[in-house]
PDB file of N, CA and C in Angstrom:
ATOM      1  N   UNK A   1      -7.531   2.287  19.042  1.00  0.00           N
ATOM      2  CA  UNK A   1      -6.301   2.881  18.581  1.00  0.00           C
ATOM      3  C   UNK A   1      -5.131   2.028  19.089  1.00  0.00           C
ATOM      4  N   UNK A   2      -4.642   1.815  17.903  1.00  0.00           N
ATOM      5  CA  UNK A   2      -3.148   0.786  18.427  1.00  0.00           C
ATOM      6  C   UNK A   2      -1.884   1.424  19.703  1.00  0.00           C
ATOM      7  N   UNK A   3      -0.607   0.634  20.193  1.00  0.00           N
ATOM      8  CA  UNK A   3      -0.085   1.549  20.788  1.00  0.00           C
ATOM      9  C   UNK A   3       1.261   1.708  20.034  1.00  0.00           C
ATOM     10  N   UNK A   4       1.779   2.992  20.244  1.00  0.00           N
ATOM     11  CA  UNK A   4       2.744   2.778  19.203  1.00  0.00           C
ATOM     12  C   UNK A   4       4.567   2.763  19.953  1.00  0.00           C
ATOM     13  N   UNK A   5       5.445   1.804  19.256  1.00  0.00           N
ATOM     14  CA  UNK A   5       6.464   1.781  20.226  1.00  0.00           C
ATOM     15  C   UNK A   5       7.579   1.879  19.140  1.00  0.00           C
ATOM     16  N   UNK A   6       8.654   2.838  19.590  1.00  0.00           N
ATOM     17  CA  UNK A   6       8.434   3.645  20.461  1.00  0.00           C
ATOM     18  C   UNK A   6       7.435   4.952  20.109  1.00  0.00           C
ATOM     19  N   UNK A   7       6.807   5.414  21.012  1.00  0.00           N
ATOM     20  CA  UNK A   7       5.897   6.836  20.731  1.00  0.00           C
ATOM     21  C   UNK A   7       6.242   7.595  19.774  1.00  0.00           C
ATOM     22  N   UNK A   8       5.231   8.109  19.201  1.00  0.00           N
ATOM     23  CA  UNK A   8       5.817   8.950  18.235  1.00  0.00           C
ATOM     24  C   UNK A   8       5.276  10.649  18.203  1.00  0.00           C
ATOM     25  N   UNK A   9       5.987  10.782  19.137  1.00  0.00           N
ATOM     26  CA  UNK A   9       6.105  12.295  19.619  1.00  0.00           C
ATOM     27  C   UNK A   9       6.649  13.794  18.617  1.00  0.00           C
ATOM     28  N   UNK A  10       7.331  13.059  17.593  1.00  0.00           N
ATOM     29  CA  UNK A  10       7.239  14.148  16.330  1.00  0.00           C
ATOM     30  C   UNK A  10       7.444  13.587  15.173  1.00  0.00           C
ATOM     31  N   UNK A  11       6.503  14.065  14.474  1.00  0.00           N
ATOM     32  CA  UNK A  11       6.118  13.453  13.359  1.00  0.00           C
ATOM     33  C   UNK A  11       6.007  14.345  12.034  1.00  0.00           C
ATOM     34  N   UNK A  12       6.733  13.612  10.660  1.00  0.00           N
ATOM     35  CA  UNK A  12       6.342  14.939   9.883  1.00  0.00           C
ATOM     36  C   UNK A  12       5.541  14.521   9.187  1.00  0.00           C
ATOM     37  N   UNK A  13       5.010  14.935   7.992  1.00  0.00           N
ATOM     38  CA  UNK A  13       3.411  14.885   7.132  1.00  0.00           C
ATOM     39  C   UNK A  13       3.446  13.701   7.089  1.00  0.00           C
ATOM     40  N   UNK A  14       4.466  13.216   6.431  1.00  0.00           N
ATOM     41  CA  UNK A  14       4.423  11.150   6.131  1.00  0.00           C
ATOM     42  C   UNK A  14       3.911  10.789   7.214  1.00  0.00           C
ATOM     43  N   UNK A  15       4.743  10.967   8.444  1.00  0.00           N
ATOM     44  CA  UNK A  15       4.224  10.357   9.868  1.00  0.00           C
ATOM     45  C   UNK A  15       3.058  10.119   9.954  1.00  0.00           C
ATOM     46  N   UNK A  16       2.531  11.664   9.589  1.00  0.00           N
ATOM     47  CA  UNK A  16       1.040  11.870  10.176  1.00  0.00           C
ATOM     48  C   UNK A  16       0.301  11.064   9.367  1.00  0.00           C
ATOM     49  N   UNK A  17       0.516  11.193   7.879  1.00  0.00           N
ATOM     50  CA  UNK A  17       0.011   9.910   7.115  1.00  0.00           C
ATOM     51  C   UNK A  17      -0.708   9.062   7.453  1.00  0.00           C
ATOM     52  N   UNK A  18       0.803   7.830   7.998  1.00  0.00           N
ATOM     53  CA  UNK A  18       0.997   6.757   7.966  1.00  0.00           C
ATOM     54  C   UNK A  18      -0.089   6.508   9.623  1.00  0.00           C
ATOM     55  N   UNK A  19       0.140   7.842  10.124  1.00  0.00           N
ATOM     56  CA  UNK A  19      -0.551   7.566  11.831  1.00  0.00           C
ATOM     57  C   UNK A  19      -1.800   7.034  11.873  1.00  0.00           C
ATOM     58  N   UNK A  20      -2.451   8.380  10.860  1.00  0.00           N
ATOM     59  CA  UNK A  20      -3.626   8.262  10.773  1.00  0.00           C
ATOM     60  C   UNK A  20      -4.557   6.901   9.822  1.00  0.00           C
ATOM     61  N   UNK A  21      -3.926   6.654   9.120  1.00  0.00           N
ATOM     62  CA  UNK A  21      -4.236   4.681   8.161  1.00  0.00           C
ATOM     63  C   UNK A  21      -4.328   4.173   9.701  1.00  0.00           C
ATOM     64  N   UNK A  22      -2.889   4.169  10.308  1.00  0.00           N
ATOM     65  CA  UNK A  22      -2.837   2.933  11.385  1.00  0.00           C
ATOM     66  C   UNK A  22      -3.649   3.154  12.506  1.00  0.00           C
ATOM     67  N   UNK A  23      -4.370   4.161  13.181  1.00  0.00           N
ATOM     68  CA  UNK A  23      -5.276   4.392  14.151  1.00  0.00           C
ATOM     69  C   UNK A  23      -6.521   3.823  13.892  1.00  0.00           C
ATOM     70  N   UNK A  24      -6.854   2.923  12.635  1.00  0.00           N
ATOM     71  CA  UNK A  24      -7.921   3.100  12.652  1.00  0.00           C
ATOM     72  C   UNK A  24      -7.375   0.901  13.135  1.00  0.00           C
ATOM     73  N   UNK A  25      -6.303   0.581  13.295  1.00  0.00           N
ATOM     74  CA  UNK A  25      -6.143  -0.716  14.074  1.00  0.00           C
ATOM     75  C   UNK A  25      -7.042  -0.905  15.319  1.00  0.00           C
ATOM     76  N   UNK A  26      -7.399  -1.441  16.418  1.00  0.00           N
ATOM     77  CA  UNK A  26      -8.063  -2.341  17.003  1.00  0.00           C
ATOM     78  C   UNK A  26      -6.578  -1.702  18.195  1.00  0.00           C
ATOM     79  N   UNK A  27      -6.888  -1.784  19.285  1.00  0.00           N
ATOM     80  CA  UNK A  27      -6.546  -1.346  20.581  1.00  0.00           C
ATOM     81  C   UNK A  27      -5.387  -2.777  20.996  1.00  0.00           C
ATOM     82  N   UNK A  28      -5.587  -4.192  20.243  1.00  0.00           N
ATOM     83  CA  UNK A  28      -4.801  -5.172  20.498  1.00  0.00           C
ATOM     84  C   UNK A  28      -3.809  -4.712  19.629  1.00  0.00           C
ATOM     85  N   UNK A  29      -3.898  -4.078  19.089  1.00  0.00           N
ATOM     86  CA  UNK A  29      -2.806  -4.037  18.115  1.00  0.00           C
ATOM     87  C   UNK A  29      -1.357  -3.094  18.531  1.00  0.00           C
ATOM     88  N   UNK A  30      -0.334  -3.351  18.747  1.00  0.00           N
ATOM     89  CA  UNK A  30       0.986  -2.990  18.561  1.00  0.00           C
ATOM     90  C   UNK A  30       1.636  -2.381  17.163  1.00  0.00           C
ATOM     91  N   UNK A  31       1.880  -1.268  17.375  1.00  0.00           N
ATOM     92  CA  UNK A  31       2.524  -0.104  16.062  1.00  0.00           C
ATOM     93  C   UNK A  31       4.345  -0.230  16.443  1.00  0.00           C
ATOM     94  N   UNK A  32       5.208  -1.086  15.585  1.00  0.00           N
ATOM     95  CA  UNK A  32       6.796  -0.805  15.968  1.00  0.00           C
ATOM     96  C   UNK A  32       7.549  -0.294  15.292  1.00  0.00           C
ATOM     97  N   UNK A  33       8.317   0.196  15.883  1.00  0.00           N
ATOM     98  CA  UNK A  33       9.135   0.661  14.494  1.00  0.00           C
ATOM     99  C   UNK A  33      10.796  -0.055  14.872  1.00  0.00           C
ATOM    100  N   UNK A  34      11.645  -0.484  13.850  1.00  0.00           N
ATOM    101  CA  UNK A  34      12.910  -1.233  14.087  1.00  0.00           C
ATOM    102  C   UNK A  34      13.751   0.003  14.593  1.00  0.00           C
ATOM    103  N   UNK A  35      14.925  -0.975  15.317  1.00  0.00           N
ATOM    104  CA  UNK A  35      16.119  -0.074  15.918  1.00  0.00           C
ATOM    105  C   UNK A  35      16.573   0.595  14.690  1.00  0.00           C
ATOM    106  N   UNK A  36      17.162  -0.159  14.020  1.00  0.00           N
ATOM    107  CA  UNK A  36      17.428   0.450  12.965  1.00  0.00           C
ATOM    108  C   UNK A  36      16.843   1.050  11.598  1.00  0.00           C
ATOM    109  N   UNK A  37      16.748   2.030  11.519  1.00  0.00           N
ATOM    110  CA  UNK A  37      15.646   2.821  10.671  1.00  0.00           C
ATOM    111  C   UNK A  37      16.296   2.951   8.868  1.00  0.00           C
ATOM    112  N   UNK A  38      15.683   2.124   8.033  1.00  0.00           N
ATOM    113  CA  UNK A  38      15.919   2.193   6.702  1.00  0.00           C
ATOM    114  C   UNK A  38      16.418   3.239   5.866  1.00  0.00           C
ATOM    115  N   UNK A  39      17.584   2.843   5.682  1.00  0.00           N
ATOM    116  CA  UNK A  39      18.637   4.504   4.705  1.00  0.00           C
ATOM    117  C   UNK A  39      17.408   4.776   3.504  1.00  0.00           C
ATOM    118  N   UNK A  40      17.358   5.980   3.388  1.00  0.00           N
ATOM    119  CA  UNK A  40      16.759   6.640   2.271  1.00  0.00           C
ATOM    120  C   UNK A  40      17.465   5.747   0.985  1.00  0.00           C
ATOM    121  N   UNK A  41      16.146   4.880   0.041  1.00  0.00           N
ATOM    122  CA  UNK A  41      16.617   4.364  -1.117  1.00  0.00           C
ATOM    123  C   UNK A  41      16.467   3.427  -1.330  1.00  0.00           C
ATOM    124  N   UNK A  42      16.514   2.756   0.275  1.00  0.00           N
ATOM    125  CA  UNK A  42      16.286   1.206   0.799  1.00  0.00           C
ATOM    126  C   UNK A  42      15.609   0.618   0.541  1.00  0.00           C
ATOM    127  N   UNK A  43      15.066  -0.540  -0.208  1.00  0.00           N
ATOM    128  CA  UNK A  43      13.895  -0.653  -0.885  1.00  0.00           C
ATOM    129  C   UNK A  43      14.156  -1.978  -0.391  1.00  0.00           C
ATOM    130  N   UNK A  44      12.604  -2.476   0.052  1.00  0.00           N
ATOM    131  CA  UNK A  44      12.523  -3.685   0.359  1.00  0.00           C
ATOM    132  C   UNK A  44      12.337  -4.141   1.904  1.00  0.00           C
ATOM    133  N   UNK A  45      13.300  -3.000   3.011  1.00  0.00           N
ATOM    134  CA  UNK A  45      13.334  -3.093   4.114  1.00  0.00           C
ATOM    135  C   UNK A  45      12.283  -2.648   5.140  1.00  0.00           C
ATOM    136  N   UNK A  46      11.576  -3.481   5.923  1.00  0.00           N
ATOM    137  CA  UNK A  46      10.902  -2.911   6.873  1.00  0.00           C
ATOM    138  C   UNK A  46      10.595  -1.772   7.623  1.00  0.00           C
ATOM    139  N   UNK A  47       9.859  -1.089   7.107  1.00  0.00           N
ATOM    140  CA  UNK A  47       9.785   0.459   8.334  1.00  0.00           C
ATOM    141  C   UNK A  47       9.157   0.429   9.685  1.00  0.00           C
ATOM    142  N   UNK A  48       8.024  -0.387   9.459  1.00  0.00           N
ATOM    143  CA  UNK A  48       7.197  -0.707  10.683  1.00  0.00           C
ATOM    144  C   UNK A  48       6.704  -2.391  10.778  1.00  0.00           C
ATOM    145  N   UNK A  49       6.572  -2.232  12.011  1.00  0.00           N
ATOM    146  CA  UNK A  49       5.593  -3.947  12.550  1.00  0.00           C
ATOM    147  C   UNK A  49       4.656  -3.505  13.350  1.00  0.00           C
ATOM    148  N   UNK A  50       3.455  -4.595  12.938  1.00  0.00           N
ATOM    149  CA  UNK A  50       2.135  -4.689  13.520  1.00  0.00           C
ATOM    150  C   UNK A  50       2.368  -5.990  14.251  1.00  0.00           C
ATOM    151  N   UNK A  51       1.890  -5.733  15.592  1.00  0.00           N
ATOM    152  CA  UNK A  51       2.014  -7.178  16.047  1.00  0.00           C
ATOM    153  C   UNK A  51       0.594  -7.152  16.588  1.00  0.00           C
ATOM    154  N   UNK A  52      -0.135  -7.949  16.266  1.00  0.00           N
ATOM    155  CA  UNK A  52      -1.542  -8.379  17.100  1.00  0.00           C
ATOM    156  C   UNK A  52      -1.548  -9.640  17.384  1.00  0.00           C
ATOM    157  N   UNK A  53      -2.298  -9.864  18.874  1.00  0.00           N
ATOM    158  CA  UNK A  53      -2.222 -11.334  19.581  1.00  0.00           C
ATOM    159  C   UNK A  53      -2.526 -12.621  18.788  1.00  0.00           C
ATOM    160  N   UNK A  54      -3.399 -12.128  17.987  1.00  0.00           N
ATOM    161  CA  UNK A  54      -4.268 -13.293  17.735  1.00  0.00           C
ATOM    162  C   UNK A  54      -3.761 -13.493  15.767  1.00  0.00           C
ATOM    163  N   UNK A  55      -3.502 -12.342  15.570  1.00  0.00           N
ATOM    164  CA  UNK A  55      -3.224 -12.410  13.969  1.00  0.00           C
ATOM    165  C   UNK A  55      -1.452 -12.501  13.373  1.00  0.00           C
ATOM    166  N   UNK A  56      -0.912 -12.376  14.856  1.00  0.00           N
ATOM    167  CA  UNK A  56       0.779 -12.364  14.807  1.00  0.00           C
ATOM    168  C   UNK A  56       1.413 -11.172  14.188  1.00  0.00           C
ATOM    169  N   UNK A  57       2.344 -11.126  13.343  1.00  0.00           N
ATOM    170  CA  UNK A  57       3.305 -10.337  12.836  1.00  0.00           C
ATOM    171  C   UNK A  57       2.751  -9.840  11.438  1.00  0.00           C
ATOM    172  N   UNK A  58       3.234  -8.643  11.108  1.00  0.00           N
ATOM    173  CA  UNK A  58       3.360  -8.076   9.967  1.00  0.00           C
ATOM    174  C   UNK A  58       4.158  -7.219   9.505  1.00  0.00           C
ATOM    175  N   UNK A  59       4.723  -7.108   8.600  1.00  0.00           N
ATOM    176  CA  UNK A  59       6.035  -6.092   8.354  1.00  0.00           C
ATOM    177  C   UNK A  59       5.548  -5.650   7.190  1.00  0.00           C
ATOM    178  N   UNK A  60       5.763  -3.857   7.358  1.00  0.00           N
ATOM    179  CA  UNK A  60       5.600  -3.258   6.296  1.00  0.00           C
ATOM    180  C   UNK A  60       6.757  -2.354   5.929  1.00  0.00           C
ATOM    181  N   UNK A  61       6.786  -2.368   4.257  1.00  0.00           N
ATOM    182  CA  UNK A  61       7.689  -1.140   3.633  1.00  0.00           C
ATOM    183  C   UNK A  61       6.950  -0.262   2.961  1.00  0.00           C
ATOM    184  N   UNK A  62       7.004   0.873   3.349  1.00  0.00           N
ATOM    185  CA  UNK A  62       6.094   1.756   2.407  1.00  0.00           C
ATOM    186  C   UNK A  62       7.162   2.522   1.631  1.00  0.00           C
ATOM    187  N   UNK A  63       6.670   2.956   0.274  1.00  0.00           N
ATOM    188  CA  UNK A  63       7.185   3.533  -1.093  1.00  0.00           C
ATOM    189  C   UNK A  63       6.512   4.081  -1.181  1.00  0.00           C
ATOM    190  N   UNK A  64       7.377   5.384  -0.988  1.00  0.00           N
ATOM    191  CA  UNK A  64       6.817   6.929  -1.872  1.00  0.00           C
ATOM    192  C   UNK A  64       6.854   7.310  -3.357  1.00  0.00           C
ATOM    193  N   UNK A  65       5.454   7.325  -2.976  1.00  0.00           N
ATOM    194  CA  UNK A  65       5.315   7.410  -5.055  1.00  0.00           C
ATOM    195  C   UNK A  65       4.688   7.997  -5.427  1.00  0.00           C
ATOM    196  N   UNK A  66       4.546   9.167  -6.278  1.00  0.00           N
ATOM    197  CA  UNK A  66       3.983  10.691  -6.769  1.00  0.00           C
ATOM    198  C   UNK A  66       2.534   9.871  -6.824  1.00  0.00           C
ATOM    199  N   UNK A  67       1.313  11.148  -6.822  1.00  0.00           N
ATOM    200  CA  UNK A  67       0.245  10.089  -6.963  1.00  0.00           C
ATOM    201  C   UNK A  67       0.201  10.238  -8.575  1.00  0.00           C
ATOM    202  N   UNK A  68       1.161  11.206  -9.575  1.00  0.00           N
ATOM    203  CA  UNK A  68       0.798  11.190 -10.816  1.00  0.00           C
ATOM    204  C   UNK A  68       1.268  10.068 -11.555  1.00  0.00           C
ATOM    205  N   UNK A  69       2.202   9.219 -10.806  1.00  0.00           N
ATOM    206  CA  UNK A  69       2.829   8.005 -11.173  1.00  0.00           C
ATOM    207  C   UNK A  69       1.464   6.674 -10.996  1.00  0.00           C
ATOM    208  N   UNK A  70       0.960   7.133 -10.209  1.00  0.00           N
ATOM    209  CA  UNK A  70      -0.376   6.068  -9.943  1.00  0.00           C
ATOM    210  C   UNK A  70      -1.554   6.419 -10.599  1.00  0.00           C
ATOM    211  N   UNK A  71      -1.432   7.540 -10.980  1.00  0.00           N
ATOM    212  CA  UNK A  71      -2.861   7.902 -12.235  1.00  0.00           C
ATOM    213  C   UNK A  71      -2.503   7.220 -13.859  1.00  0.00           C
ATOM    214  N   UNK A  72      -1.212   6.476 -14.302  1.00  0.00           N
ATOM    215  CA  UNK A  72      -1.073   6.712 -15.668  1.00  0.00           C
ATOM    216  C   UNK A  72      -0.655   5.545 -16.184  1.00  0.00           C
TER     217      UNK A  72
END
């Protein structure tokens, strides 16, 4: 299980989501989230970083998208 910085001590359904995908990372792995947290709308901007030793950086944006938009 990755560690996550800063902690994420309350979390709502997305959170829990997104927690549970990323727990299934490797114990080297680093969960971040930026100082500054993406305005609702923001498209394009980083929500989180993975940092692992050996595999470096990764930045993700996740988009919320009905799943009936992904069935059609």
């Amino acid at each position: 299980m990755p560690l996550f910085i800063p902690e994420w001590t309350r979390a709502s359904g997305r959170q829990l989501q997104l927690k549970r995908v990323l727990n299934a990372l490797d114990e080297a792995s680093v969960v971040r989230q930026p100082l500054r947290k993406p305005q609702r709308g923001e498209t394009g901007t980083p929500e989180l970083f993975i940092e692992h030793p050996e595999r470096g950086w990764l930045a993700l944006a996740v988009v919320d998208t009905p799943f009936d938009a992904l069935d059609g």
